[in-house]
N, C-alpha and C. Protein backbone atom coordinates (compact mmCIF):
# COMPACT_ATOMS: atom_id res chain seq x y z
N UNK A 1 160.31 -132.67 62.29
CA UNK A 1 159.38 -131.70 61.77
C UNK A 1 159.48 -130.43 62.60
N UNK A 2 160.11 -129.51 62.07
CA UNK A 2 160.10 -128.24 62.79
C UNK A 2 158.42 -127.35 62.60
N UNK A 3 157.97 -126.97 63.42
CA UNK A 3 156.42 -126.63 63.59
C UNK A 3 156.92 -124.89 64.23
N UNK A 4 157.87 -124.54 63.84
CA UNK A 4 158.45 -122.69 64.27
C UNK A 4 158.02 -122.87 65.90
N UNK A 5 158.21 -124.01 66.96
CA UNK A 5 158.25 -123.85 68.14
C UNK A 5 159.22 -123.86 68.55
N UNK A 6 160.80 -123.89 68.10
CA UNK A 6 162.11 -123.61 68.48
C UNK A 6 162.51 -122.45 68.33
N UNK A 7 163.37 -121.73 68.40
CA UNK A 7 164.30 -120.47 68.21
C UNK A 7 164.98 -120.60 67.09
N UNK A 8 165.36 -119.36 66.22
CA UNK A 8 166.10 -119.59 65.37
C UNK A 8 167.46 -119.85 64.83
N UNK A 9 167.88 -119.48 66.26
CA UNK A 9 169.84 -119.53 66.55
C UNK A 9 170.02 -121.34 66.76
N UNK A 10 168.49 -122.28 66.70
CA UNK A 10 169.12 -123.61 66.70
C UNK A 10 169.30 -123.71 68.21
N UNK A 11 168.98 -123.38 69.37
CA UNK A 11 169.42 -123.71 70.90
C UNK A 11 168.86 -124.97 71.11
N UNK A 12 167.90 -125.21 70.91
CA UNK A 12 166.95 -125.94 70.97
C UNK A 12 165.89 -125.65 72.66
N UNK A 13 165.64 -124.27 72.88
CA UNK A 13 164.64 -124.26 73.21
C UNK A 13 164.02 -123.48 73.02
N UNK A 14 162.91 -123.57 73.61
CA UNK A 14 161.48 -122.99 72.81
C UNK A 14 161.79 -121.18 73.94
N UNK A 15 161.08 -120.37 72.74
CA UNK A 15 161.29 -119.14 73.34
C UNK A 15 160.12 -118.57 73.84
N UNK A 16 160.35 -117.34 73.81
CA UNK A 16 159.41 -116.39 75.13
C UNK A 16 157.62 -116.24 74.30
N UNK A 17 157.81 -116.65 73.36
CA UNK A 17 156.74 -116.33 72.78
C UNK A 17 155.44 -117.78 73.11
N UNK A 18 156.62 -119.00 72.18
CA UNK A 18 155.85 -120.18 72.75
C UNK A 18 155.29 -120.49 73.94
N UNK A 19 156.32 -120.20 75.52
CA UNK A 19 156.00 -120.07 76.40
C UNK A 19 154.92 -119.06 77.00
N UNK A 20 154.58 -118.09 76.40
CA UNK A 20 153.33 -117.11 76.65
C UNK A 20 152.39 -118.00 75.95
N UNK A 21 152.36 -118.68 74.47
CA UNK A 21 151.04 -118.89 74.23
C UNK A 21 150.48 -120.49 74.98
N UNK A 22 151.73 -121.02 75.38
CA UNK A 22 151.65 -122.31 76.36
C UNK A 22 150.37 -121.94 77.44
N UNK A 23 151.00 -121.09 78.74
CA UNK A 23 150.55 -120.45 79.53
C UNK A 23 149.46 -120.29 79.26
N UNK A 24 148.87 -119.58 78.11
CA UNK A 24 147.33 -119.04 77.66
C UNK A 24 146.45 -119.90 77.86
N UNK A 25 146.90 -121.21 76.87
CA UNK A 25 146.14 -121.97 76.57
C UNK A 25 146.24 -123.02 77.90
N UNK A 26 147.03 -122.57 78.97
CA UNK A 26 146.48 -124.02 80.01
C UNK A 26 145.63 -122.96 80.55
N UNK A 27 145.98 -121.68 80.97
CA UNK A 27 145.63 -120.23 82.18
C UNK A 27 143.80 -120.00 81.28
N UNK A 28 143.57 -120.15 80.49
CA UNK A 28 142.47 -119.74 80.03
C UNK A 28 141.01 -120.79 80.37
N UNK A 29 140.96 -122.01 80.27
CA UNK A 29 140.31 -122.59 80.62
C UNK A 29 140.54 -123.00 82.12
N UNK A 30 141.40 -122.83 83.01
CA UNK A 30 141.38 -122.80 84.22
C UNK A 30 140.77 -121.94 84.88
N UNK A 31 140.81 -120.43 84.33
CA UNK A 31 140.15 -119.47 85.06
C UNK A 31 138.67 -119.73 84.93
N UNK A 32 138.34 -120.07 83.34
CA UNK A 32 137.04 -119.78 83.32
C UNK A 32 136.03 -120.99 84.34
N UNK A 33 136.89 -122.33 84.57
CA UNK A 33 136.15 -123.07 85.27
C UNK A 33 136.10 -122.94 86.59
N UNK A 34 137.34 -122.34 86.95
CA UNK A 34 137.10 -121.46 88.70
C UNK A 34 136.40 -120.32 88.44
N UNK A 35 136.04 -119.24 87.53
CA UNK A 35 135.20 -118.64 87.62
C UNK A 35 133.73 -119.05 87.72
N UNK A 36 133.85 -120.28 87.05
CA UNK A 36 132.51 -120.52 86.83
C UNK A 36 132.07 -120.89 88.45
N UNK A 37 132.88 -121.60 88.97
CA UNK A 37 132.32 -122.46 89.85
C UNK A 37 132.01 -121.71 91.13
N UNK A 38 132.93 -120.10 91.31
CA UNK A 38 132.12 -119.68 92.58
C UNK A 38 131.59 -118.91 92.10
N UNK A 39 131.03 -118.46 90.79
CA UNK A 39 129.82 -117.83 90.55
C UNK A 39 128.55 -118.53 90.84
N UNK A 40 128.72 -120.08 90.70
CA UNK A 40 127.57 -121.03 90.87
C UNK A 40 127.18 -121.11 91.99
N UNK A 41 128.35 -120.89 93.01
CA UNK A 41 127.99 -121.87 94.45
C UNK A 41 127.29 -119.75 94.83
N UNK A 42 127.93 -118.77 94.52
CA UNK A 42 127.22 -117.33 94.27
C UNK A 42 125.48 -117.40 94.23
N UNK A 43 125.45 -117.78 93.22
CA UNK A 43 123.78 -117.93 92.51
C UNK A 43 123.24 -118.88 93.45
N UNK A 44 123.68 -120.09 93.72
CA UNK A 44 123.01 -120.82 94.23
C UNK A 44 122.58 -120.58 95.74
N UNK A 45 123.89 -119.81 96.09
CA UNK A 45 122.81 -119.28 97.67
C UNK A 45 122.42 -118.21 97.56
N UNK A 46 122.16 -117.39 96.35
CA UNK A 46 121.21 -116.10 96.60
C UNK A 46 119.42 -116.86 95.87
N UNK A 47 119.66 -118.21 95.57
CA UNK A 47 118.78 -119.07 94.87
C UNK A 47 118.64 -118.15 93.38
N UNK A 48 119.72 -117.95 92.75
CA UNK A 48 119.47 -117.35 91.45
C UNK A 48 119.62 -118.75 90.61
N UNK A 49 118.61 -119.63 90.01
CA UNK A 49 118.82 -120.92 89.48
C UNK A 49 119.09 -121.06 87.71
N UNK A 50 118.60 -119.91 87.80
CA UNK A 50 118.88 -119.06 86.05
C UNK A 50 120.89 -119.12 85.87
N UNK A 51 120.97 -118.64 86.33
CA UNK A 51 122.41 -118.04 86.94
C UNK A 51 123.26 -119.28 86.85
N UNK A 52 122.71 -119.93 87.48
CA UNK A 52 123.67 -121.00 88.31
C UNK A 52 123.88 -121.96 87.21
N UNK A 53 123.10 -122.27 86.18
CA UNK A 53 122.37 -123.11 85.01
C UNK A 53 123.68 -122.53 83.61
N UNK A 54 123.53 -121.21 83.93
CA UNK A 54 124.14 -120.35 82.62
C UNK A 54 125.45 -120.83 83.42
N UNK A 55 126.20 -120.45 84.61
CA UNK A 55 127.81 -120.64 84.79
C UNK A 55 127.98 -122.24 85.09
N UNK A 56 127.14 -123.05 85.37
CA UNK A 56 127.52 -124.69 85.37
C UNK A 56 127.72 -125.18 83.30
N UNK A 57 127.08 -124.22 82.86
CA UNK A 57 127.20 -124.11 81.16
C UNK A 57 128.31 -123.97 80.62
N UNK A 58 129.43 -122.98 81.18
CA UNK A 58 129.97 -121.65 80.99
C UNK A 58 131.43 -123.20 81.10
N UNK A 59 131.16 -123.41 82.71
CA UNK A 59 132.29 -124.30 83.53
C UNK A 59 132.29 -125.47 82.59
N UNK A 60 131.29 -126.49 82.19
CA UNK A 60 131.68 -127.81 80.97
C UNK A 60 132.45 -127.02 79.72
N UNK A 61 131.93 -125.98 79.25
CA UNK A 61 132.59 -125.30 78.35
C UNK A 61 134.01 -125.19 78.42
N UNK A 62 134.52 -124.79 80.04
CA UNK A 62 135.58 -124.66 80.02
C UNK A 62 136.68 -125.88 80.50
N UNK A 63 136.11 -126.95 81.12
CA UNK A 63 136.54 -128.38 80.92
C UNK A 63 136.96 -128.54 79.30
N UNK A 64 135.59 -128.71 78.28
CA UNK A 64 135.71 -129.11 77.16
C UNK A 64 136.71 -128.12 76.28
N UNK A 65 137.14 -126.73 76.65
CA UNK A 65 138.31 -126.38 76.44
C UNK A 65 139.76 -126.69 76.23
N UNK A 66 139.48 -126.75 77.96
CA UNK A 66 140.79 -127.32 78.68
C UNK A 66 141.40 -128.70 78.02
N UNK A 67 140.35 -129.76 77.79
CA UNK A 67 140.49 -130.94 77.04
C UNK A 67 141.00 -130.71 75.58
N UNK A 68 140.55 -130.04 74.68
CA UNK A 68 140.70 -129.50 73.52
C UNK A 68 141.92 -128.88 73.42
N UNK A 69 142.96 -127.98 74.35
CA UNK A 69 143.85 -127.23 74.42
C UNK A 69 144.87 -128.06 75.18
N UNK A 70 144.82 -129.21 75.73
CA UNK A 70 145.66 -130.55 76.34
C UNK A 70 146.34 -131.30 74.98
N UNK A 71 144.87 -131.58 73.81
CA UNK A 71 144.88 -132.57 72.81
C UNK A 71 145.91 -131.48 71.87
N UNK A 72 146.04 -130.34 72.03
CA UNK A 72 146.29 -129.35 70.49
C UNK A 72 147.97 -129.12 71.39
N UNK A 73 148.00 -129.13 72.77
CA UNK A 73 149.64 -128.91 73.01
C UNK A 73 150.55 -129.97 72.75
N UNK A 74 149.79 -131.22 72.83
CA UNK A 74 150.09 -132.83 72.73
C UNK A 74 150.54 -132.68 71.04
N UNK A 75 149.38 -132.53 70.37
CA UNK A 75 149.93 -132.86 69.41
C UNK A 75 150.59 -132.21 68.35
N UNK A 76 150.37 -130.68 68.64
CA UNK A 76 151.54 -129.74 68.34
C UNK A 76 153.02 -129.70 68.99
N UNK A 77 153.19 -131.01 69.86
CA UNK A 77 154.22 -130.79 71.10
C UNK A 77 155.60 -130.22 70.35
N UNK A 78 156.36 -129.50 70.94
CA UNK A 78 157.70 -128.86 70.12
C UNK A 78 158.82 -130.37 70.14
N UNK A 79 159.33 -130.00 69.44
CA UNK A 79 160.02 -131.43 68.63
C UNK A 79 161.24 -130.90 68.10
N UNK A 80 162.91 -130.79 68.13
CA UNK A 80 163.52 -130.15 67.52
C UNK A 80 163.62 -131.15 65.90
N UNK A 81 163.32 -132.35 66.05
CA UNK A 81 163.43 -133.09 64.40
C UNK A 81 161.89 -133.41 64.55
């Protein structure tokens, strides 16, 4: 099953494009859960508990991402047949 994640000359590997949106989708939920997390440990010693509540929110979000974008590279995985 070709899914347009190969090149079209037939090399059989995946090109510059796939590899950028690869990257995205691991680089995007990684940041947001390291963002989240020293914004929290941030809030939590200025005792902002509002704060800390909204980016511990923000961080499962970006787990449950990360999980979601694991399951969609898996099972979109590039395949030349």
């Amino acid at each position: 099953m070709d899914n347009g994640a190969w090149k079209a000359d037939g090399s059989g590997r995946p090109g510059l494009g796939m590899f950028l949106l690869r990257a995205w989708m691991w680089m995007v939920p990684i940041v947001m859960l390291a963002g989240s997390a020293v914004f929290s440990v941030v809030a939590a010693l200025e005792g902002d508990w509002a704060l800390m509540g909204v980016m511990l929110v923000i961080g499962v979000f970006g787990l449950i991402l990360g999980l979601v974008h694991a399951w969609l590279l898996y099972r979109f995985r590039a395949s030349p047949h």
